[in-house]
Protein backbone atom coordinates (compact mmCIF):
# COMPACT_ATOMS: atom_id res chain seq x y z
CA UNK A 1 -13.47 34.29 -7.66
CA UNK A 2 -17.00 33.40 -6.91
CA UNK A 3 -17.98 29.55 -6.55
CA UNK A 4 -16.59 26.47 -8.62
CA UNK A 5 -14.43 27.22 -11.72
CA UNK A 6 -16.89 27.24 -15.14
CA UNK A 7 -15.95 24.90 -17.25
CA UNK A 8 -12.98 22.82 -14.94
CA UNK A 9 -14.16 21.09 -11.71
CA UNK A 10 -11.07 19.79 -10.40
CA UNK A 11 -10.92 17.53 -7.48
CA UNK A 12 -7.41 16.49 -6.06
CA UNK A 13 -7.83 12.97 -4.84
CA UNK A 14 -4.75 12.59 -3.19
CA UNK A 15 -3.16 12.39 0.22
CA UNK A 16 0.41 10.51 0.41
CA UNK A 17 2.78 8.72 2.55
CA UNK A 18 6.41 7.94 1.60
CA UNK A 19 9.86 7.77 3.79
CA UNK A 20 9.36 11.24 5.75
CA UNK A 21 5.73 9.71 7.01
CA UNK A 22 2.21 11.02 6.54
CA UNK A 23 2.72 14.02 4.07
CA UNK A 24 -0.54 16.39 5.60
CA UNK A 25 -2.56 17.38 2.96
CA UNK A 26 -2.86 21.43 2.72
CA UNK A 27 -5.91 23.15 2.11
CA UNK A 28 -4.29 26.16 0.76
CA UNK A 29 -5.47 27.80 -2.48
CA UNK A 30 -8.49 26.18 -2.70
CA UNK A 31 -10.92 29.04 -3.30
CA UNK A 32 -12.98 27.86 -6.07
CA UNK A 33 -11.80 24.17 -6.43
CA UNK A 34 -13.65 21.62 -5.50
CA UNK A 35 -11.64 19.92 -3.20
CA UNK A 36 -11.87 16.26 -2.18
CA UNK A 37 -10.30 13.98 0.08
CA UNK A 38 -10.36 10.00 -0.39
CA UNK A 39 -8.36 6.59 1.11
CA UNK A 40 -5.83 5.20 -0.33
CA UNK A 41 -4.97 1.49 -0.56
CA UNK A 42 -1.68 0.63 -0.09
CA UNK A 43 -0.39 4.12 0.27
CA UNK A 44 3.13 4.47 0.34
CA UNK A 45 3.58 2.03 -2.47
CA UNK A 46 4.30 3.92 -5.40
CA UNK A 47 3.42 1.56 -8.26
CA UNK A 48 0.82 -0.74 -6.39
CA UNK A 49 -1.25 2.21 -4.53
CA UNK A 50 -5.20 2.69 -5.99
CA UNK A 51 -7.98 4.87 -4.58
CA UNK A 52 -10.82 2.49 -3.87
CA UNK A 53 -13.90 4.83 -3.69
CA UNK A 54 -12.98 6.29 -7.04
CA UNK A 55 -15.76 5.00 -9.10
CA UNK A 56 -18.14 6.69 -6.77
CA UNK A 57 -16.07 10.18 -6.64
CA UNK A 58 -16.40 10.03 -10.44
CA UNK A 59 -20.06 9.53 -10.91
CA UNK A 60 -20.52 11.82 -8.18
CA UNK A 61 -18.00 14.83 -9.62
CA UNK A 62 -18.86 13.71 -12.97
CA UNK A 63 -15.60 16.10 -14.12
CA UNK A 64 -15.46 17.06 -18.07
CA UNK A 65 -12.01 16.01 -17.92
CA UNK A 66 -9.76 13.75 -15.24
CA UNK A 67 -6.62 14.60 -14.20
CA UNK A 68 -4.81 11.16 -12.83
CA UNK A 69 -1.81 13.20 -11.42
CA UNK A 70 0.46 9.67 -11.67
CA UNK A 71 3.07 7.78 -13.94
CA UNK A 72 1.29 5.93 -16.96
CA UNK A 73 3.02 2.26 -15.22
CA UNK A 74 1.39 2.99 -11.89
CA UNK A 75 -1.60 0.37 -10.95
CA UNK A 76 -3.18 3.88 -9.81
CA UNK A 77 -2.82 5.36 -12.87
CA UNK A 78 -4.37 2.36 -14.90
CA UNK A 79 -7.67 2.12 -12.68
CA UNK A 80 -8.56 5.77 -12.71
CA UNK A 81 -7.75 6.01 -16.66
CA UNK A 82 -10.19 2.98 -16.87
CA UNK A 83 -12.88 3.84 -14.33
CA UNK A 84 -12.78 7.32 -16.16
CA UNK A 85 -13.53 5.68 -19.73
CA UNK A 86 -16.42 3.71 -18.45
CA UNK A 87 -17.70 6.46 -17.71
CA UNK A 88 -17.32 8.76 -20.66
CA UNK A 89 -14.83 10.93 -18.94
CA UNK A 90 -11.70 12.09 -20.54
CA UNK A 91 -8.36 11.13 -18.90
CA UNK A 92 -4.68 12.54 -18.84
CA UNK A 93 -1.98 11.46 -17.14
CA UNK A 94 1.30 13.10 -16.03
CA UNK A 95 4.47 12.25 -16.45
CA UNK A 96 8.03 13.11 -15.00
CA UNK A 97 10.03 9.86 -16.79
CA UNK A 98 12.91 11.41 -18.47
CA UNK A 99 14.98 8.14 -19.16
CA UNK A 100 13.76 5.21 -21.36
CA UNK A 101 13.18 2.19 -19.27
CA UNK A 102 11.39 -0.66 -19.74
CA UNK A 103 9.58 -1.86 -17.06
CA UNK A 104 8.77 -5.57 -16.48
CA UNK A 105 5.33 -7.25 -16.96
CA UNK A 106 2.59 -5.96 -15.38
CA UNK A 107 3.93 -3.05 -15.08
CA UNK A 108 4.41 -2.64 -18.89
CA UNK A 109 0.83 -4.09 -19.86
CA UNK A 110 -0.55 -1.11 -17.59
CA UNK A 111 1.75 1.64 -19.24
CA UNK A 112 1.02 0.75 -22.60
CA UNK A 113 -2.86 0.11 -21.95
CA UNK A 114 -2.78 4.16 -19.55
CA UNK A 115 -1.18 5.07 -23.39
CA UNK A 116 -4.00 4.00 -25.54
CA UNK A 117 -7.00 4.68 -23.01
CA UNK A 118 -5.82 8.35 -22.10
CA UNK A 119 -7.54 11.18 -24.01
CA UNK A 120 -4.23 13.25 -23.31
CA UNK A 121 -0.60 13.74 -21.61
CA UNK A 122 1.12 15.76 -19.76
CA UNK A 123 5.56 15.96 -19.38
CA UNK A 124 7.23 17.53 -16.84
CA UNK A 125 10.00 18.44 -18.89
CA UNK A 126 11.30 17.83 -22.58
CA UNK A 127 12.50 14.34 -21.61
CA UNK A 128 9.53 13.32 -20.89
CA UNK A 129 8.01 14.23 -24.21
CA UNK A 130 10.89 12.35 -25.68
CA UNK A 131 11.04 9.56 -23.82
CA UNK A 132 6.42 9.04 -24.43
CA UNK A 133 7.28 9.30 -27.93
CA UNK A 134 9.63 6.56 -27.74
CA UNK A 135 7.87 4.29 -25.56
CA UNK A 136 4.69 4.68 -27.97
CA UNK A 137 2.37 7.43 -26.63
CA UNK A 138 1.04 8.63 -29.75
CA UNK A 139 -2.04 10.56 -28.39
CA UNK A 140 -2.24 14.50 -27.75
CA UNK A 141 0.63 15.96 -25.48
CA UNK A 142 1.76 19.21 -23.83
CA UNK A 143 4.87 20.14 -21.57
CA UNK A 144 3.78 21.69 -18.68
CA UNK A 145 6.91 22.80 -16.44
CA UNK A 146 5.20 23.08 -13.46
CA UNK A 147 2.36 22.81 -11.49
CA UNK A 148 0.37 26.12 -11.42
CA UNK A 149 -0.51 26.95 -8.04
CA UNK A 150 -3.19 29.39 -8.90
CA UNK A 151 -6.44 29.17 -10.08
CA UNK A 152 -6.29 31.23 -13.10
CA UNK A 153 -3.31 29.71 -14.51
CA UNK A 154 -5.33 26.12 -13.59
CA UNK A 155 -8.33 27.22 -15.93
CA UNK A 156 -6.18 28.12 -18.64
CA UNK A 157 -4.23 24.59 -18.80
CA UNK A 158 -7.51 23.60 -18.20
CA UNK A 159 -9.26 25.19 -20.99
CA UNK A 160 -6.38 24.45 -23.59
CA UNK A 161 -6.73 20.40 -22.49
CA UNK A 162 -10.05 20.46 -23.31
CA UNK A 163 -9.56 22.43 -26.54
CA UNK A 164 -6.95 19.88 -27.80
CA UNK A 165 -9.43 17.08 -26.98
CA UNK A 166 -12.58 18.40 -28.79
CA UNK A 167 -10.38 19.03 -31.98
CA UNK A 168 -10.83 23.08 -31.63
């Protein structure tokens, strides 16, 4: 593949840290991704973590579509869905929550605001879907098993969010 994928510019934002330590970040299948690294605040807090140069990796990226790769009740989650709006950007969110909980305020304001800002979700498995439809999430929605790993199965999911958005 030569240069940046037409039509998807995808830029992982995300380095972690949880109980094992410092997860390194791999630059492994990268070849035409755009690939960017930026802090984290509070990382290794799942719900409270936010990425405080975002606002300037969006305008600079300026992506047709953002990918917050996060729970919709994550502060994270919640900023980048926001920062993307203000800027005209599409957001989606993913989502592995296969049981029905209800989360306490502020987590719940956030989770219900990520629902009606986001352009489109994503489930990790049927639960998911299920449990989105339950909590409210009445916006576009796909399962999508897995991650794909490769960049031609990236373009297609890719390609078919940005379908669903436009209406085509």
């Amino acid at each position: 593949m030569d240069g940046p994928i037409q039509g998807c510019r995808i830029s992982p934002v995300k380095q972690y840290r949880d109980e094992r330590g410092w997860l390194p970040l791999e630059r492994a299948y990268t070849e035409g991704y755009d690939l960017r690294v930026t802090p984290i605040a509070f990382n290794g807090s799942f719900h409270l973590h936010v990425y405080p140069r975002l606002r300037r990796l969006l305008s600079e990226v300026q992506p047709d579509l953002f990918h917050v790769d996060e729970e919709p009740y994550n502060l994270a989650t919640w900023r980048a869905v926001r920062l993307a709006n203000r800027q005209g950007i599409p957001a989606l969110f993913f989502t592995w929550q296969n049981l029905n909980r209800r989360y306490p305020p502020p987590f719940s304001w956030i989770e219900r605001d990520v629902y009606r800002r986001s352009a489109f979700a994503l489930a990790g498995n049927r639960d998911a879907v299920d449990v989105l439809r339950a909590k409210g999430y009445a916006g576009p929605l796909m399962l999508e098993i897995e991650f794909p790993a490769d960049p031609e199965t990236t373009i297609a999911a890719c390609q078919e969010a940005k379908r669903a958005l436009l209406g085509l």
